[in-house]
Protein backbone atom coordinates (compact mmCIF):
# COMPACT_ATOMS: atom_id res chain seq x y z
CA UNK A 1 104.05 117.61 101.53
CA UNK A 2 101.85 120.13 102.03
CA UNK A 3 103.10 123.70 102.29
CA UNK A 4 100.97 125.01 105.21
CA UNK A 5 102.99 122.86 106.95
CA UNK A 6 106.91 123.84 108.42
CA UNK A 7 109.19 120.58 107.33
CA UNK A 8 110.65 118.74 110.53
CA UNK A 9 114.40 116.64 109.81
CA UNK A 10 113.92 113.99 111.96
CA UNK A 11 117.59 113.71 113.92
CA UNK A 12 117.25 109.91 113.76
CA UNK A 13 116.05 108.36 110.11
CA UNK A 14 112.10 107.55 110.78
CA UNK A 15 112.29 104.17 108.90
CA UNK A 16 109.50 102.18 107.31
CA UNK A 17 108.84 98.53 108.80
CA UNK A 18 109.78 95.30 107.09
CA UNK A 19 107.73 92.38 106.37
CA UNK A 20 107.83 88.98 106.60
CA UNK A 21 104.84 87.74 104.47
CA UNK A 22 105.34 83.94 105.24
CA UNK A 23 107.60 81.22 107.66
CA UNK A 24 110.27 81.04 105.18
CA UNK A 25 110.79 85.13 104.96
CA UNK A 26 110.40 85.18 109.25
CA UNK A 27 112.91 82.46 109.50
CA UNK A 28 115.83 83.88 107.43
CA UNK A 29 114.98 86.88 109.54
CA UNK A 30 116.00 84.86 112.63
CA UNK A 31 118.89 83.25 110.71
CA UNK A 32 120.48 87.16 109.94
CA UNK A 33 119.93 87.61 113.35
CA UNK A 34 121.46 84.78 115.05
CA UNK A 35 124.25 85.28 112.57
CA UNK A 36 125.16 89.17 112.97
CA UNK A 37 125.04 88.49 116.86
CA UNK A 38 127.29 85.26 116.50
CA UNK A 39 124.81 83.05 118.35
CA UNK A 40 125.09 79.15 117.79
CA UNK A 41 121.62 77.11 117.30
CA UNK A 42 120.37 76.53 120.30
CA UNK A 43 121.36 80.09 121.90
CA UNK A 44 119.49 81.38 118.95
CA UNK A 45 116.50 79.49 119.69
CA UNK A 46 115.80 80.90 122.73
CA UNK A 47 116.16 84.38 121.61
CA UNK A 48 113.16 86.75 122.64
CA UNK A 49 111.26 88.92 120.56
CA UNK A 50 108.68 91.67 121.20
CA UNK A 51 104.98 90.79 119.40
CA UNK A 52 102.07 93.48 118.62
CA UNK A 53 99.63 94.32 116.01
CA UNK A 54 100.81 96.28 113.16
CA UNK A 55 98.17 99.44 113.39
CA UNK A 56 97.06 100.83 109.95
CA UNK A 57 97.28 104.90 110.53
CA UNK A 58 99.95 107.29 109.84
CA UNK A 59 103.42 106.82 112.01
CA UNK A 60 104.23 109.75 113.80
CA UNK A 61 107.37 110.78 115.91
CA UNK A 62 106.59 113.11 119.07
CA UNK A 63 109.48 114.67 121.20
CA UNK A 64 109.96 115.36 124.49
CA UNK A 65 112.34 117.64 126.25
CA UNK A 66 112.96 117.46 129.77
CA UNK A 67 109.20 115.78 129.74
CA UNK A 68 107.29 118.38 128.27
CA UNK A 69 106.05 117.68 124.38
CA UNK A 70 107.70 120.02 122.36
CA UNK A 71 107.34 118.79 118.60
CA UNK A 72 105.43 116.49 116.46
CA UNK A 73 105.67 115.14 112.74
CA UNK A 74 104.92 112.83 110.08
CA UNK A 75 107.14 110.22 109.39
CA UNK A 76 107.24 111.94 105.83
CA UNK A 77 109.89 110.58 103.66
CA UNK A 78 111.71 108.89 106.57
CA UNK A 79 113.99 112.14 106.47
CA UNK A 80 112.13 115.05 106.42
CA UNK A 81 107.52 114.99 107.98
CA UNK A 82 105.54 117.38 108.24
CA UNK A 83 105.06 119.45 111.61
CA UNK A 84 101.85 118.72 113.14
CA UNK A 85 102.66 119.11 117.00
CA UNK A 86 99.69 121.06 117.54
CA UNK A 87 97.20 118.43 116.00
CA UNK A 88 98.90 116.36 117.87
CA UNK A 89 98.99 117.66 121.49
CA UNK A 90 94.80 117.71 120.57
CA UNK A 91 94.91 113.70 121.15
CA UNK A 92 93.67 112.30 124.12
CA UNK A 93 96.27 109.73 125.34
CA UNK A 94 99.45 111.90 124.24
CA UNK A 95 100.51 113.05 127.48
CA UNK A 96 101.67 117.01 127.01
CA UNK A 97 103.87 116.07 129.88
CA UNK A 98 105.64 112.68 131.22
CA UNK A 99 105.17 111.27 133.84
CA UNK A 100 107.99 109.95 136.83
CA UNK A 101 111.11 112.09 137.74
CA UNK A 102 113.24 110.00 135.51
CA UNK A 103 112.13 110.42 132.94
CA UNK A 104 115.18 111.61 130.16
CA UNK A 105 116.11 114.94 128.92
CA UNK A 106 115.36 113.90 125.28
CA UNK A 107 113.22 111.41 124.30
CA UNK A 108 111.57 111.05 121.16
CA UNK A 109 109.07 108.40 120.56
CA UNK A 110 107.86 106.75 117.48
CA UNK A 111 104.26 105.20 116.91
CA UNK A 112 100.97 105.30 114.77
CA UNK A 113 97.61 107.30 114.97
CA UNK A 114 94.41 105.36 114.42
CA UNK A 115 91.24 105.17 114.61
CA UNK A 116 88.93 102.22 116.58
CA UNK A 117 86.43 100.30 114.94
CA UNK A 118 83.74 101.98 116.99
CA UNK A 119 85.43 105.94 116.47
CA UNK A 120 85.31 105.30 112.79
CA UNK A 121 81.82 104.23 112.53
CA UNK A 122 81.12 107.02 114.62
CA UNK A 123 82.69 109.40 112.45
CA UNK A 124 81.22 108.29 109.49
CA UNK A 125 77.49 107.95 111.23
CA UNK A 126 77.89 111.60 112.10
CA UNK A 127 79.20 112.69 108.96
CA UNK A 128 76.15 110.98 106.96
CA UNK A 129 73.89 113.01 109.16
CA UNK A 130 75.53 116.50 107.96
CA UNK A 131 75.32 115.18 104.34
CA UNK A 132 78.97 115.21 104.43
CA UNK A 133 81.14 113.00 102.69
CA UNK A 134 82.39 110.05 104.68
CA UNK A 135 85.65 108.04 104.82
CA UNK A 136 86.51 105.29 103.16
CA UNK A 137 88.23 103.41 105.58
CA UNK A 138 89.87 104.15 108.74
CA UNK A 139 93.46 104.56 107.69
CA UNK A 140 92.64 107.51 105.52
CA UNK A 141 90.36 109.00 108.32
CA UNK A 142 93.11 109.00 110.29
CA UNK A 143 96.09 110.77 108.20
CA UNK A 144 93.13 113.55 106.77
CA UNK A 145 92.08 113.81 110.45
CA UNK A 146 95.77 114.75 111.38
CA UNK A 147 96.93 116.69 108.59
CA UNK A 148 94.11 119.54 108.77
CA UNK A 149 95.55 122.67 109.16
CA UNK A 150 92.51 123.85 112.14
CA UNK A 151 93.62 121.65 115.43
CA UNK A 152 90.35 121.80 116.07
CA UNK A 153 88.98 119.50 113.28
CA UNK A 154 91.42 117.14 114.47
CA UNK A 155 90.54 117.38 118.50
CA UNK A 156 86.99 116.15 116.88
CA UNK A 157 88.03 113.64 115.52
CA UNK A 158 88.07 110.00 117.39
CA UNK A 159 92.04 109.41 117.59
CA UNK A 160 94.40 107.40 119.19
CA UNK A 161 98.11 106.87 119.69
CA UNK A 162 99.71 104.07 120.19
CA UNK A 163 103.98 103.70 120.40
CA UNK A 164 106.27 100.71 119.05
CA UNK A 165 109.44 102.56 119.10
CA UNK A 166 111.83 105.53 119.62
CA UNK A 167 114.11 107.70 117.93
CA UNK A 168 116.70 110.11 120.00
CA UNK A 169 116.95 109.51 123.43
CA UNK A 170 119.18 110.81 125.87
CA UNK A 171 119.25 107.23 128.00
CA UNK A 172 120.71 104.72 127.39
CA UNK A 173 117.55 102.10 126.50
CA UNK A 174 116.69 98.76 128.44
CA UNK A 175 118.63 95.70 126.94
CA UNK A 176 114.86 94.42 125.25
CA UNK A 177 112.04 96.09 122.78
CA UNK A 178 109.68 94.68 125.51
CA UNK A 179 111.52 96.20 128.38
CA UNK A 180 111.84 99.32 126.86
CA UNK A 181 108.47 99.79 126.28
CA UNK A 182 106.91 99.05 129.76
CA UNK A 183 109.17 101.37 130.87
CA UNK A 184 107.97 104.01 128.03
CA UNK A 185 104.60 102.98 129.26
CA UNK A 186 105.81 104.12 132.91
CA UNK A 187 106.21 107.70 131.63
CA UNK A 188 102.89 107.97 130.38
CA UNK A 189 103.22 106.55 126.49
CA UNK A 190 100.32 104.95 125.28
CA UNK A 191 101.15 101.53 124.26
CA UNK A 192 99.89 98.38 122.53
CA UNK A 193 97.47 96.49 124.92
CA UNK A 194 98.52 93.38 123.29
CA UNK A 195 102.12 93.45 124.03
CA UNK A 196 103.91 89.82 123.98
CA UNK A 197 107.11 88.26 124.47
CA UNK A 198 107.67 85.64 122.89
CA UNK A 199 110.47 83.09 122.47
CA UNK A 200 111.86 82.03 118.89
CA UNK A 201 110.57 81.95 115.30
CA UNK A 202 107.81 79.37 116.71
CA UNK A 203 106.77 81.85 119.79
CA UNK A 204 106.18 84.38 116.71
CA UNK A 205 104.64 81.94 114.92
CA UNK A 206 102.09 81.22 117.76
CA UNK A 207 101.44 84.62 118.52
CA UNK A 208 100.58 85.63 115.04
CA UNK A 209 97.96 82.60 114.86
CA UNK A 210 96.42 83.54 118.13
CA UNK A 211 95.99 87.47 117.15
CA UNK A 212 94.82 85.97 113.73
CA UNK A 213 92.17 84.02 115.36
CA UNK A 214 90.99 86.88 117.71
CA UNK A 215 91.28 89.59 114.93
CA UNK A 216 87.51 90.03 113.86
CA UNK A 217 86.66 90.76 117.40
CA UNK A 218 89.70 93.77 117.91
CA UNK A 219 88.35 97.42 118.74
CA UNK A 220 91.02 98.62 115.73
């Protein structure tokens, strides 16, 4: 932590994701599922899940209140991040205000900033020209571009948001990820352009080989 920055307790624990590095790991995943929602075999096989990239940034939780943007932070320790709501509210596609009139009091959504292939290369091109150092890679770009303590080295940088999830909301959420999201997406949120639903370990299975095959030629 760095102490130019105020600390931000996140009211809802900003977990880290899981992984499931091959099909054995992704179908005990199913199994716990099927088996903490008491769902026999064939129920269980039809369940849905909610497929998109995993974006390599820094996660980020940004709150609303009553639709306006009112706080930003790192994801930190999970616990406590690091305010950065005015580097954020420099981004491009982080609405300062939501969109709709029902939209909830509270809402606090959870995501990752990155940088595209392109806004990297960009970056670094630019950079070279200055005889500055460049980046390494566009991960690292990202979390130095965001955690400068001038907003306005950050609004020149190329970055993005893009939400997965939420933390505190006021709402009650839709009954799916997928659901939940569109309607996030309704307000204004930035989300992933490659958004599935799929059905069952072997709809996850299918997805992952299609974004594997297409991978080379995504902007991020």
């Amino acid at each position: 932590p760095c102490a130019d920055f105020a600390q931000v307790r996140h009211r809802l624990a900003m977990m880290s994701l899981d992984n499931a590095m091959n099909d054995e790991a992704l179908a005990d995943f199913h199994r716990r599922i099927a088996t903490d929602l008491k769902l026999d075999a064939d129920t269980a096989a039809t369940l849905l899940y909610t497929a998109e990239p995993k974006l390599d940034g820094l996660a980020v939780s940004i709150r609303y209140e009553s639709g306006r943007l009112v706080q930003a932070a790192t994801r930190g320790d999970g616990t406590t991040g690091e305010d950065i709501t005015q580097n954020i509210r420099t981004l491009p596609n982080v609405p300062l205000r939501l969109l709709g009139e029902d939209c909830p009091a509270v809402l606090e959504v959870r995501g990752e900033v990155y940088m595209t292939r392109d806004g990297f290369e960009r970056l670094n091109r630019d950079a070279a020209e200055r005889g500055e150092r460049v980046f390494a890679n566009p991960r690292n770009a990202a979390a130095g571009s965001l955690r400068q303590l001038d907003p306005r080295i950050t609004a020149s940088r190329p970055l993005r948001f893009c939400c997965y999830g939420w933390g505190e909301i006021s709402i009650d959420p839709d009954e799916s990820q997928f659901s939940m999201l569109q309607r996030l997406a309704g307000w204004g949120i930035p989300v992933s352009k490659e958004l599935r639903q799929v059905e069952g370990p072997d709809g996850c299975r299918a997805d992952f080989e299609d974004l594997g095959r297409r991978r080379d030629a995504l902007p991020f």
